[in-house]
N, C-alpha and C. Protein backbone atom coordinates (compact mmCIF):
# COMPACT_ATOMS: atom_id res chain seq x y z
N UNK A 1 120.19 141.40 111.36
CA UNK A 1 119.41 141.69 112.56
C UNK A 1 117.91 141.79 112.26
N UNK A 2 117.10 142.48 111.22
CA UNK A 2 116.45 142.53 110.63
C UNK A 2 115.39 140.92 110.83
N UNK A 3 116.62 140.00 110.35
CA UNK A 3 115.87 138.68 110.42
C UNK A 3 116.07 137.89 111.75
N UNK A 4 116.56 138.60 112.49
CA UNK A 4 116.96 137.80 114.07
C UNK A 4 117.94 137.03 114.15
N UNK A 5 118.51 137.02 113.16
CA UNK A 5 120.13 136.12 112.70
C UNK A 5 121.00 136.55 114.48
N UNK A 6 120.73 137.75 114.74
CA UNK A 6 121.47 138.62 115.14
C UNK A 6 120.93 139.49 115.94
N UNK A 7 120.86 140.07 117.57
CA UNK A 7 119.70 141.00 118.20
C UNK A 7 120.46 142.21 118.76
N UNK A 8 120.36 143.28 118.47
CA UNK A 8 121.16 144.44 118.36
C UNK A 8 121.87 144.26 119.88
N UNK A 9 123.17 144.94 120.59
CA UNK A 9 123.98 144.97 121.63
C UNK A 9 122.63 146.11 122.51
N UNK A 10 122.71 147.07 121.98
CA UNK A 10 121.82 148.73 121.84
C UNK A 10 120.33 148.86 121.25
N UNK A 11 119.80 149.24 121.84
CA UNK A 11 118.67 149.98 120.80
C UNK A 11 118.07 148.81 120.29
N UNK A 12 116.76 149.08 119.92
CA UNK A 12 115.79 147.86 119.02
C UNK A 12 115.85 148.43 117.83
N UNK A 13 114.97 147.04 117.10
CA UNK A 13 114.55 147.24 115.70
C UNK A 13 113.08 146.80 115.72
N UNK A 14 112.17 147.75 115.35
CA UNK A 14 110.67 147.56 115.17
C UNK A 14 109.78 147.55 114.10
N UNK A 15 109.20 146.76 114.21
CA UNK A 15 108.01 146.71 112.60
C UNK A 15 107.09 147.07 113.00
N UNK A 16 106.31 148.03 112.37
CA UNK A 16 105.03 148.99 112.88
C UNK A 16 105.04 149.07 114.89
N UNK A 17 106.10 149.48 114.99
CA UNK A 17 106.13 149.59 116.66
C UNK A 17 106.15 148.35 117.25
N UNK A 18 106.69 147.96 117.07
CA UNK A 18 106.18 146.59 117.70
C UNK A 18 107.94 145.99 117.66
N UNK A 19 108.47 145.87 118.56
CA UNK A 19 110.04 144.80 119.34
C UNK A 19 110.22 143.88 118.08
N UNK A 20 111.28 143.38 117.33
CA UNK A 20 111.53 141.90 117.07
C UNK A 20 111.33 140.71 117.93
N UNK A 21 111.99 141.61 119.03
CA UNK A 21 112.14 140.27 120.20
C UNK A 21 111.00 139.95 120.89
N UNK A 22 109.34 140.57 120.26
CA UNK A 22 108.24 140.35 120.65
C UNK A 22 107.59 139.77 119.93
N UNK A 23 108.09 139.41 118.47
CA UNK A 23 107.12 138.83 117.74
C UNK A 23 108.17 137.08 117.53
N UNK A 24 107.16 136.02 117.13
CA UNK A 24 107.58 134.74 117.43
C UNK A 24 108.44 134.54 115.75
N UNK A 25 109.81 133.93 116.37
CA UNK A 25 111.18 134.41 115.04
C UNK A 25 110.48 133.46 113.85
N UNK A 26 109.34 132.62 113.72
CA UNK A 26 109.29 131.60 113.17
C UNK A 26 108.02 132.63 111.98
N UNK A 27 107.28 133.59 112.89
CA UNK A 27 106.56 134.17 112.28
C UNK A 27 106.90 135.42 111.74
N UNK A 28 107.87 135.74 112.00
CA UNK A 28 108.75 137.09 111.59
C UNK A 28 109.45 136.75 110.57
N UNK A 29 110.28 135.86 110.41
CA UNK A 29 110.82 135.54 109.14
C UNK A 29 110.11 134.44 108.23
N UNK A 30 108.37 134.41 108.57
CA UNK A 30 107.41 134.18 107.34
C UNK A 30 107.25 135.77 106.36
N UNK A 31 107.36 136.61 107.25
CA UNK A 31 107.41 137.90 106.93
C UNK A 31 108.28 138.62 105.85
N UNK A 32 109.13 138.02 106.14
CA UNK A 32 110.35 138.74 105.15
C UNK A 32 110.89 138.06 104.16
N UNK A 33 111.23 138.85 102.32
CA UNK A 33 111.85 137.33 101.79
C UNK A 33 113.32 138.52 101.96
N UNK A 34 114.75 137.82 101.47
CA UNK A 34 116.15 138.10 101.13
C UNK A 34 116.83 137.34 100.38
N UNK A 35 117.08 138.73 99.48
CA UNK A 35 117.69 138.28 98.09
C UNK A 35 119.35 139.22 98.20
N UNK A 36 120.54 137.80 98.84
CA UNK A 36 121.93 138.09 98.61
C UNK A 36 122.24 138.49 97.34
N UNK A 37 123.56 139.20 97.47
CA UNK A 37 124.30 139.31 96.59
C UNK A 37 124.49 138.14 95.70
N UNK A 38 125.15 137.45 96.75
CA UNK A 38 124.89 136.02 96.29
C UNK A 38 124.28 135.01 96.45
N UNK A 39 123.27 134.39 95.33
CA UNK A 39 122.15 133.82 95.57
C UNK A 39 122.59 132.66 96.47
N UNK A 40 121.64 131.73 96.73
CA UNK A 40 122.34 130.17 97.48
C UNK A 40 121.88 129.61 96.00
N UNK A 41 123.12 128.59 95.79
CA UNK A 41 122.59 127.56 94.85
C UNK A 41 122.50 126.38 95.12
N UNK A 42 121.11 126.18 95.46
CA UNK A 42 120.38 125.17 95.50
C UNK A 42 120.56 123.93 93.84
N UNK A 43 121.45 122.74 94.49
CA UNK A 43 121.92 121.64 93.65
C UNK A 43 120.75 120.67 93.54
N UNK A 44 119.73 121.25 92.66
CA UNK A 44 118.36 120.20 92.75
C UNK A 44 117.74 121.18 91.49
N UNK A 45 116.57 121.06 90.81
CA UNK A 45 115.96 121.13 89.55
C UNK A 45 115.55 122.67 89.51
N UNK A 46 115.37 123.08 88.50
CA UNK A 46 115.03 124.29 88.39
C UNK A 46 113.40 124.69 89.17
N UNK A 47 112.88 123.76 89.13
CA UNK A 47 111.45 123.82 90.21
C UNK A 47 111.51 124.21 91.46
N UNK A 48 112.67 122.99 91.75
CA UNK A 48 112.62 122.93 93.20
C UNK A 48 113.47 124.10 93.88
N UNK A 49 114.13 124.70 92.76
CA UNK A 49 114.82 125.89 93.54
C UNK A 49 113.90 126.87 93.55
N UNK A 50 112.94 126.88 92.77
CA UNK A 50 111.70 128.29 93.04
C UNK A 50 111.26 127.98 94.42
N UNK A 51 110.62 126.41 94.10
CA UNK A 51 109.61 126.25 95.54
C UNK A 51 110.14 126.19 97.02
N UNK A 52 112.15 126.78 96.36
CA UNK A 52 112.17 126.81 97.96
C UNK A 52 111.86 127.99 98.98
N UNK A 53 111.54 129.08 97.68
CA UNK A 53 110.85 130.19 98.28
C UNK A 53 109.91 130.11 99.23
N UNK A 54 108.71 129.36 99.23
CA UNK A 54 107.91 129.03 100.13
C UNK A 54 107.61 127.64 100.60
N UNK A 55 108.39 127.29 101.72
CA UNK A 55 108.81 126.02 102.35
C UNK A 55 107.37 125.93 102.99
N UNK A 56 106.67 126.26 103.04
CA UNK A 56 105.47 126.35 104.16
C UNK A 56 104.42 125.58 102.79
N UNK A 57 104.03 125.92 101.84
CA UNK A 57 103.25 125.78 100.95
C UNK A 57 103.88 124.51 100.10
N UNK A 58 102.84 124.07 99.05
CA UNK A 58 102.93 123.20 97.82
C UNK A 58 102.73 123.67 96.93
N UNK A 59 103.73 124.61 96.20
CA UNK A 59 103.43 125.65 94.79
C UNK A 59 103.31 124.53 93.69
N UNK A 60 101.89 125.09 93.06
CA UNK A 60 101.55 123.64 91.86
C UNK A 60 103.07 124.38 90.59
N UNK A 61 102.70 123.46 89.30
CA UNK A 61 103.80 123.70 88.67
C UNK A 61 103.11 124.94 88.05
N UNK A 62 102.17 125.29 88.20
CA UNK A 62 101.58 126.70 86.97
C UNK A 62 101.83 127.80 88.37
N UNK A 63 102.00 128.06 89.53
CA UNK A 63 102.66 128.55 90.50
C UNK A 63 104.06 129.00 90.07
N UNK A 64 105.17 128.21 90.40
CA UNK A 64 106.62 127.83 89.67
C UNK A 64 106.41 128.59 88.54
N UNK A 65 105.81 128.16 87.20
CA UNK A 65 105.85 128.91 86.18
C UNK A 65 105.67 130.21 85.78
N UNK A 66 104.62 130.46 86.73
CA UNK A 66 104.35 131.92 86.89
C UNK A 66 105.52 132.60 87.43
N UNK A 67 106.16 132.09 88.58
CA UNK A 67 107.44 133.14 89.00
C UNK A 67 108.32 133.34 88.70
N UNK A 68 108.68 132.35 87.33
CA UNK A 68 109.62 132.16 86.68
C UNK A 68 109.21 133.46 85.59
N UNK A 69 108.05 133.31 84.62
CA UNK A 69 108.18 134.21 83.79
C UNK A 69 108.13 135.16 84.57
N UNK A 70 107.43 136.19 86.10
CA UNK A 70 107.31 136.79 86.34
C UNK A 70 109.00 137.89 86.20
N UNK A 71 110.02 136.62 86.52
CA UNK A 71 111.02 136.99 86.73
C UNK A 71 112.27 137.35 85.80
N UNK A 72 111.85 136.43 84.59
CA UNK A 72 112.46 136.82 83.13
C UNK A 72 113.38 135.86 83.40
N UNK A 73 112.98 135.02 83.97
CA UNK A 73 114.42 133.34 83.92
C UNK A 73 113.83 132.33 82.94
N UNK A 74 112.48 132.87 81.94
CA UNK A 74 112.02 131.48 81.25
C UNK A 74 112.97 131.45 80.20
N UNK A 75 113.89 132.08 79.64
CA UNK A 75 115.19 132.25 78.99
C UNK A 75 115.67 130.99 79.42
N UNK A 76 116.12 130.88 80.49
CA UNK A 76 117.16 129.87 81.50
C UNK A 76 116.50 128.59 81.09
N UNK A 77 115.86 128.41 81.91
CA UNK A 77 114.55 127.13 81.49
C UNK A 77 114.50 126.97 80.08
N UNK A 78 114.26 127.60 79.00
CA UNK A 78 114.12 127.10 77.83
C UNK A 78 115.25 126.50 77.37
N UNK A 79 116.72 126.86 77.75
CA UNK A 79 117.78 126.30 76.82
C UNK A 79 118.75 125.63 77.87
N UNK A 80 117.58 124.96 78.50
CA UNK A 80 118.35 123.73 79.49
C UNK A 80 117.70 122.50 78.76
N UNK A 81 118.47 121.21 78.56
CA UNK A 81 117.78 120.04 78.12
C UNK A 81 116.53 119.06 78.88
N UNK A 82 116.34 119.84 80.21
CA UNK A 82 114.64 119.22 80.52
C UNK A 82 114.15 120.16 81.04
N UNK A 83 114.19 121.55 80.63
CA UNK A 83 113.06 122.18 80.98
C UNK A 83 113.35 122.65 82.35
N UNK A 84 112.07 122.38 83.31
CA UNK A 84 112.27 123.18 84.76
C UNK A 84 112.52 121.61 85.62
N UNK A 85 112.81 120.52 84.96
CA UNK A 85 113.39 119.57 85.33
C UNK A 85 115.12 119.69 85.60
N UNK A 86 115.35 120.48 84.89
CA UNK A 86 116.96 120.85 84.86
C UNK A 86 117.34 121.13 85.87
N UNK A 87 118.38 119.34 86.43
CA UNK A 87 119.36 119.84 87.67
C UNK A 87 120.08 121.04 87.67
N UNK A 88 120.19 122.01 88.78
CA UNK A 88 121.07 123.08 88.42
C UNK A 88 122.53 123.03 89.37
N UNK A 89 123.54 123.54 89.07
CA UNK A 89 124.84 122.94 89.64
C UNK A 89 125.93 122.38 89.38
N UNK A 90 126.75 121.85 89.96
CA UNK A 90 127.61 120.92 89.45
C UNK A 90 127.94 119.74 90.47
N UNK A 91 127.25 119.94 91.80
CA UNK A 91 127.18 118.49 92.66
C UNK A 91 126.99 117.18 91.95
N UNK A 92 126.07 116.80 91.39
CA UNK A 92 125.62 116.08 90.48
C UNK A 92 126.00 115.38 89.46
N UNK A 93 126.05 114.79 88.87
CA UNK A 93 125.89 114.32 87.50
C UNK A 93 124.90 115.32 86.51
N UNK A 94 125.17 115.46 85.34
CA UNK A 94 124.18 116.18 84.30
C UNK A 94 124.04 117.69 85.20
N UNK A 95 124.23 117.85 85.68
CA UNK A 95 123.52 119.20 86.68
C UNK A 95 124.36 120.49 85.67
N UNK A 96 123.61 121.43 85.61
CA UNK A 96 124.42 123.00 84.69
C UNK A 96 124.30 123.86 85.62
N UNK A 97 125.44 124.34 85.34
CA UNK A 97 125.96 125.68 86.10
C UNK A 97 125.61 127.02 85.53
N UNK A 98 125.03 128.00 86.55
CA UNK A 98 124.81 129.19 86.03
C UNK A 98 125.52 130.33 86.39
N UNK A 99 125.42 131.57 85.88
CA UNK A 99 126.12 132.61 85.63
C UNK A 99 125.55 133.19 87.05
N UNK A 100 125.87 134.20 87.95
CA UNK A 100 125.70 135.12 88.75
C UNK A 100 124.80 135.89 88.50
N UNK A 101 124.51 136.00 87.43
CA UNK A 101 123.49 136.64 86.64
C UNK A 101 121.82 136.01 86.79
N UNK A 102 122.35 134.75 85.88
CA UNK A 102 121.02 133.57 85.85
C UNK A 102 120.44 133.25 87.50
N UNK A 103 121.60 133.11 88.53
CA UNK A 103 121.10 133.00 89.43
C UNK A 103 120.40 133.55 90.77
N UNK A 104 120.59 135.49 90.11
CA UNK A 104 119.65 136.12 90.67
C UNK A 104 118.27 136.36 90.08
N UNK A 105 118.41 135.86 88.60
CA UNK A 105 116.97 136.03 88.56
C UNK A 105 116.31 134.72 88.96
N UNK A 106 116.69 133.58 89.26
CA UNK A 106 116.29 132.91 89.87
C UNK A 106 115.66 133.00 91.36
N UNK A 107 116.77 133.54 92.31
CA UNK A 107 116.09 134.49 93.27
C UNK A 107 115.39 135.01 93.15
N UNK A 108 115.04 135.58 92.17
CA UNK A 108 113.65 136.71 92.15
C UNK A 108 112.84 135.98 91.86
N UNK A 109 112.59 134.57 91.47
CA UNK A 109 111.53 134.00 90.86
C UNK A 109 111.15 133.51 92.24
N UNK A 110 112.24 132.70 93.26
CA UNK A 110 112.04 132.59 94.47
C UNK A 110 110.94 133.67 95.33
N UNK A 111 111.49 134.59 94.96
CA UNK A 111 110.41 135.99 95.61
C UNK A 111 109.34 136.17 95.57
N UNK A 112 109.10 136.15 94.04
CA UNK A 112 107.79 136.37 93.23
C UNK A 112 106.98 135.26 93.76
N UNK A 113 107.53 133.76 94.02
CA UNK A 113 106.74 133.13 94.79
C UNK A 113 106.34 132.92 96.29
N UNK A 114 107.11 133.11 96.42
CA UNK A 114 106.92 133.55 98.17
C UNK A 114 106.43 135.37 98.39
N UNK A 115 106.00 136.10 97.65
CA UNK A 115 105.43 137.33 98.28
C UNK A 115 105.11 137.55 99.75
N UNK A 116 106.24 137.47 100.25
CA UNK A 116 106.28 138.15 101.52
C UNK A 116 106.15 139.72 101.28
N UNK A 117 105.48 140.27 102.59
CA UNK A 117 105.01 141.95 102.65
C UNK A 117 106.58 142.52 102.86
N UNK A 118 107.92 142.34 103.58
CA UNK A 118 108.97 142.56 103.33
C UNK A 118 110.10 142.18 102.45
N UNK A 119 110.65 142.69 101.85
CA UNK A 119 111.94 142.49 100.66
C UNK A 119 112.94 142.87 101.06
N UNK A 120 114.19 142.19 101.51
CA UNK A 120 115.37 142.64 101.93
C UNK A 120 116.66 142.33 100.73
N UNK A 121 117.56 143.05 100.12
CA UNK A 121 117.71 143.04 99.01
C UNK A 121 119.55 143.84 99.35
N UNK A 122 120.23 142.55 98.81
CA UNK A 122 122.14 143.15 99.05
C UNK A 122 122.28 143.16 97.75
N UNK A 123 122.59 144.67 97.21
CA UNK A 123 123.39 144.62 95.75
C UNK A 123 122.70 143.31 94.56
N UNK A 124 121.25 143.19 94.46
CA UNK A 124 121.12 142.14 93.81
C UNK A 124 121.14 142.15 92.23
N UNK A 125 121.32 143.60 92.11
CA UNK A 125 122.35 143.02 90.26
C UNK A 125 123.20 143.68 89.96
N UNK A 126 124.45 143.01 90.96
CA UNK A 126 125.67 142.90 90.46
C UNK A 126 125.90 142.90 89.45
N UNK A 127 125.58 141.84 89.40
CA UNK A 127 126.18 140.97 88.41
C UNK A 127 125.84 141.04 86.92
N UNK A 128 124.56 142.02 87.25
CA UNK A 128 123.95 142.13 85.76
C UNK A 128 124.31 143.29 84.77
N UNK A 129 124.50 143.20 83.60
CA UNK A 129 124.70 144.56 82.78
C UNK A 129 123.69 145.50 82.82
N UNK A 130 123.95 146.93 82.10
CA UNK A 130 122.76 147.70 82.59
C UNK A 130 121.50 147.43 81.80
N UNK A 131 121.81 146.50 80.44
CA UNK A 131 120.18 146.53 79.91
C UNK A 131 119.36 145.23 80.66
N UNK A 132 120.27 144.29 81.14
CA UNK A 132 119.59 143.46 82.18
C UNK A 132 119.15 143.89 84.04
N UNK A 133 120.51 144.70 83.86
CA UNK A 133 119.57 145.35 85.44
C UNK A 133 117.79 146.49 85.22
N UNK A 134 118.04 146.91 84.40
CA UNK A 134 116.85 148.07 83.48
C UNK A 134 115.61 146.98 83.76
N UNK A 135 115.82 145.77 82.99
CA UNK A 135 114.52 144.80 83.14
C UNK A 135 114.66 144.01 84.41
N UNK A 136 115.63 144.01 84.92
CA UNK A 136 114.95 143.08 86.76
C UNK A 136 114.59 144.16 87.25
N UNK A 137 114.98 145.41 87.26
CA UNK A 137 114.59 146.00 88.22
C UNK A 137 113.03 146.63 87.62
N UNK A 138 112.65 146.88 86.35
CA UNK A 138 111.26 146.75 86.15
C UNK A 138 110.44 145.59 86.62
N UNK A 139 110.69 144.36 86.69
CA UNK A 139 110.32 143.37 87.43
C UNK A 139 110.25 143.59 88.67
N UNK A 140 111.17 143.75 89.48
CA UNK A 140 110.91 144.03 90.87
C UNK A 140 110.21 144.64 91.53
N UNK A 141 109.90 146.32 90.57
CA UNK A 141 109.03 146.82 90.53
C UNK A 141 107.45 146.23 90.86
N UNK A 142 107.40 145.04 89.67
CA UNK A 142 106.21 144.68 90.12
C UNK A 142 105.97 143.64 91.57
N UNK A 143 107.13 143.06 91.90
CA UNK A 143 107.30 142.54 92.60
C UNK A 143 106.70 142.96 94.06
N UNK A 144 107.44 144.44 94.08
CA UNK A 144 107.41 145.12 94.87
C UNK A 144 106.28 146.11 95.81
N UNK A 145 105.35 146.35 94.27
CA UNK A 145 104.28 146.68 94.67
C UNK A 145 103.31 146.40 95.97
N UNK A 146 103.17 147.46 96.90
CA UNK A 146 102.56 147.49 98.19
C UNK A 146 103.20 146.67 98.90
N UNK A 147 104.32 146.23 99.21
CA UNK A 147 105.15 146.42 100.16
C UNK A 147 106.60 147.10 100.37
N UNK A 148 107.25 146.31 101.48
CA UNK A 148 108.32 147.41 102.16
C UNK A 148 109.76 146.81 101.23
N UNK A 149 110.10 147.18 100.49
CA UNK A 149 111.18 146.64 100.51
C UNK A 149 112.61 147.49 100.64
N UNK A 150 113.74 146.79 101.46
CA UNK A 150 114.92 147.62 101.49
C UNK A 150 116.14 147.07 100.80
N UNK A 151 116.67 148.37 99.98
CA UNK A 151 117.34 147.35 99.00
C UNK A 151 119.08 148.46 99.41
N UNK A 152 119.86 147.52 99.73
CA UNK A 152 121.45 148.02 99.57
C UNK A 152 122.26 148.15 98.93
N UNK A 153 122.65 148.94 98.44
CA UNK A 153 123.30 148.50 96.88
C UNK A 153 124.38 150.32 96.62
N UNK A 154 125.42 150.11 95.60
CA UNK A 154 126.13 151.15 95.44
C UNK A 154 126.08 151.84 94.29
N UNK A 155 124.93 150.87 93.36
CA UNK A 155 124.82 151.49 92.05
C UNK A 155 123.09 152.59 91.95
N UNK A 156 124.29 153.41 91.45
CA UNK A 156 123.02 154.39 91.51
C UNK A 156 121.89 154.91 90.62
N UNK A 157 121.68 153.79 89.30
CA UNK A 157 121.34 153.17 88.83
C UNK A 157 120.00 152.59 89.32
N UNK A 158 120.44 151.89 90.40
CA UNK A 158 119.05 151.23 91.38
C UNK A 158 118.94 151.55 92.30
N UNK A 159 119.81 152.34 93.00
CA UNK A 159 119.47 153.27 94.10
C UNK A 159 118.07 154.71 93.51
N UNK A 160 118.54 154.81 92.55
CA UNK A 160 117.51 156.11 92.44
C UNK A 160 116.00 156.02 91.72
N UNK A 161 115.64 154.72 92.09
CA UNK A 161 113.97 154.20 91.90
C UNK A 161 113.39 154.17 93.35
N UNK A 162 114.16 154.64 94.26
CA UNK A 162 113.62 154.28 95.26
C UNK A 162 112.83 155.52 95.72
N UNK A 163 111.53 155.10 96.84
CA UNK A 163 111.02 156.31 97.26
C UNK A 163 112.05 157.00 97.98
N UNK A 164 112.30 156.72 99.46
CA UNK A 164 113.83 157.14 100.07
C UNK A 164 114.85 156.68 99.70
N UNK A 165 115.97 157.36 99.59
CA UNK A 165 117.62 156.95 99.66
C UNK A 165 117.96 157.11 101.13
N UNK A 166 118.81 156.38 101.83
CA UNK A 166 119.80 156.88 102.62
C UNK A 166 120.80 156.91 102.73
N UNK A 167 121.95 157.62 102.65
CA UNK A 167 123.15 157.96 102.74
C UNK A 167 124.36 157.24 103.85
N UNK A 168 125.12 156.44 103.73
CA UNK A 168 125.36 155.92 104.81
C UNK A 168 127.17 156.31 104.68
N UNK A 169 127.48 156.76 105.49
CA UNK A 169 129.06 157.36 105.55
C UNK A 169 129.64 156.99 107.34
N UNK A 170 130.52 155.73 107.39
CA UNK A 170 130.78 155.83 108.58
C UNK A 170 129.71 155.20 109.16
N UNK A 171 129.30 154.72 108.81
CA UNK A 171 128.27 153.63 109.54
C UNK A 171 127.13 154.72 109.81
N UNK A 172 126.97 155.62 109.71
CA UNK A 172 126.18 157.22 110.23
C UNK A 172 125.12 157.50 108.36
N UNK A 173 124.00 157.56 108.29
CA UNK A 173 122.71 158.30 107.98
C UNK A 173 123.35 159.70 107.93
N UNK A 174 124.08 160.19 106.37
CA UNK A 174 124.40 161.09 106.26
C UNK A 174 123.75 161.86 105.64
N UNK A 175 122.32 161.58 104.76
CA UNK A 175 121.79 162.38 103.80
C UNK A 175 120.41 161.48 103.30
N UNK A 176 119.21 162.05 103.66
CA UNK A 176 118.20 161.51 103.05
C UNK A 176 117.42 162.04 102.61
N UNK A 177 116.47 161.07 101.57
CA UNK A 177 115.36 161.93 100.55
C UNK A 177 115.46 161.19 99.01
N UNK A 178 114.48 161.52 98.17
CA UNK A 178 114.65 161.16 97.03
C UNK A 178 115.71 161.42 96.18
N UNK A 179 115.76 160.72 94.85
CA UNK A 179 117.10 161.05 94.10
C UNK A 179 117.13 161.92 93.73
N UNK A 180 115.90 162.78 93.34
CA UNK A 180 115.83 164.47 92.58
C UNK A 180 115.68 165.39 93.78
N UNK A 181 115.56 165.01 94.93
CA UNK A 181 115.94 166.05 96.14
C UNK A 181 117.46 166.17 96.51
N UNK A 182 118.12 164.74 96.63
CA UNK A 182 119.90 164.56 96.92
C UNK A 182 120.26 165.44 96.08
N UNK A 183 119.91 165.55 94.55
CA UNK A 183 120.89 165.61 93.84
C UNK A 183 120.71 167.37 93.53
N UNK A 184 119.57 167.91 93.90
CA UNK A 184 119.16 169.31 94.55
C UNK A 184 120.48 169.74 95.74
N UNK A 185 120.50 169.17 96.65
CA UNK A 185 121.29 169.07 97.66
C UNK A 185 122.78 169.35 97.95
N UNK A 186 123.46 168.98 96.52
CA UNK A 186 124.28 168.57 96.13
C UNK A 186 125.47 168.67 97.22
N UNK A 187 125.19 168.07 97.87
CA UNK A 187 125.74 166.86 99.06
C UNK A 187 127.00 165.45 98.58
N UNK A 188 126.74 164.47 99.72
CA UNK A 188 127.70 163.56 99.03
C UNK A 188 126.98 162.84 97.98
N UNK A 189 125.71 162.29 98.11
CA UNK A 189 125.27 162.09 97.22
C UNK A 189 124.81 162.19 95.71
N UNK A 190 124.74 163.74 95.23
CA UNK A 190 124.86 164.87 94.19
C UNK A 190 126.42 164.04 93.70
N UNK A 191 127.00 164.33 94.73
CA UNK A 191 128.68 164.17 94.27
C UNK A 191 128.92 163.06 93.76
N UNK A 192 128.85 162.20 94.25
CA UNK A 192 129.19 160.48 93.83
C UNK A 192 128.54 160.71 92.27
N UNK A 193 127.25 160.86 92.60
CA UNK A 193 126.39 160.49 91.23
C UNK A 193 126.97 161.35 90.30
N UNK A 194 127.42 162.63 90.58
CA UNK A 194 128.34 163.12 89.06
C UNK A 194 129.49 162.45 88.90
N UNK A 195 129.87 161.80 90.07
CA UNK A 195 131.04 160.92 89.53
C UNK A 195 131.35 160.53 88.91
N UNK A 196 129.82 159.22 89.51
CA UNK A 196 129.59 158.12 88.46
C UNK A 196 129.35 157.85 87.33
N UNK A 197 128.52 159.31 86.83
CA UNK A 197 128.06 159.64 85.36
C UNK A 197 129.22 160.47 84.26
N UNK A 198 130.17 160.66 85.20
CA UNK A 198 131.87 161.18 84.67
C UNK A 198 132.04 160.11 84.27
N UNK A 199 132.58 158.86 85.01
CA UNK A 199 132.82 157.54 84.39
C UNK A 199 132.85 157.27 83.63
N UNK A 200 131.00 156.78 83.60
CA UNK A 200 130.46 155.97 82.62
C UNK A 200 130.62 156.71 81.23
N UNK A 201 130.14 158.21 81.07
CA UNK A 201 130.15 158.73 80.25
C UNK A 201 131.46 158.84 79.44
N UNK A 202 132.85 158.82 79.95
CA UNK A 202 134.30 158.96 79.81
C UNK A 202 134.61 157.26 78.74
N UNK A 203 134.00 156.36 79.24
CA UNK A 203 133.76 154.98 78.82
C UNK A 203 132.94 154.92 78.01
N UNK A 204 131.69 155.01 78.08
CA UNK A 204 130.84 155.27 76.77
C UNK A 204 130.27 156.89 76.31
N UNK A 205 131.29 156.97 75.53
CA UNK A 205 130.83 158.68 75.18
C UNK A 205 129.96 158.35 73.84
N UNK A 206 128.70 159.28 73.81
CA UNK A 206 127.67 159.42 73.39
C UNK A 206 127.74 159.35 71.73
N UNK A 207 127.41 158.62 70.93
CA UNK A 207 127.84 158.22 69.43
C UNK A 207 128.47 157.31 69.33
N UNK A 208 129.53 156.76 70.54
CA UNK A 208 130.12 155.71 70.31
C UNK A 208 129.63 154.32 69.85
């Protein structure tokens, strides 16, 4: 709804006061970038999947390159056999397939080039382990800087960099505030997160 995919039954959704259904959908979603769970994979070169971040523009290749390292995918690019020429996929002939992993930081390189003032963001590292989520999400960080971004996600891990959390139980805004206020609170949120750190900790106990 956010992106007008969709216009609420009830109630609006507003950006600095201002209707969705008042601003023109073509210029509203110049506004916003979104990074799925699951990326789209774009069956065409490692370039051309950055530059599809910004369809409006002609990102030179030192553009591209920049959002790539910005994003920590020059890994990817280096140990493909042409570089940011590398079909990505398997439509194709020659085309390589990437991990769920590789292909959100690709998304993010998408981002980094298109800097839109909004970031809309589903669970975007899944897929990643925690010393690779640790560095996208320091990336994003910079990404992120001076604008809005809203990110959904169940790991709390990357939930708790955020300025606000919100709590969502039942479709219902059950608990909000920072992660060192929730966990003050000790609410559902407090709760989960000792859960979660029961878990992990039960799985990797400390010396192991």
């Amino acid at each position: 709804m956010l992106c007008r995919f969709y216009d609420p039954e009830s109630g609006r959704i507003e950006i600095d006061g201002v209707d969705l259904k008042h601003i023109e959908t073509q210029k509203l979603r110049r506004l916003i970038t979104v990074l799925f769970q699951e990326p789209v994979h774009y069956n065409v070169s490692i370039s051309e999947n950055v530059a599809y971040g910004d369809l409006d523009s002609d990102p030179t290749s030192s553009a591209i390159r920049a959002a790539v390292e910005a994003a920590g995918a020059e890994e990817i690019v280096e140990r493909l056999p042409k570089g940011y020429r590398s079909l990505l996929g398997r439509w194709f002939v020659g085309g390589s397939e990437l991990s769920v992993g590789e292909w959100q930081r690709i998304a993010l390189a998408r981002a980094f080039l298109r800097r839109a003032p909004i970031i809309i963001l589903d669970e975007p590292t899944s897929a990643l382990d925690p010393w690779a989520e640790a560095d996208w999400l320091r990336r994003f960080r910079g990404l992120a800087a001076g604008r809005t971004a809203i990110i959904i996600t169940h790991r709390f891990t990357t939930a708790m960099h955020a300025d606000i959390i919100h709590v969502l139980e039942h479709g219902h805004i059950v608990e909000s505030g920072n992660h060192y206020e929730l966990l003050q609170r000790n609410g559902r949120y407090a709760e989960s997160w000792s859960t979660q750190i029961d878990v992990a900790e039960t799985f990797n106990p400390i010396g192991a």
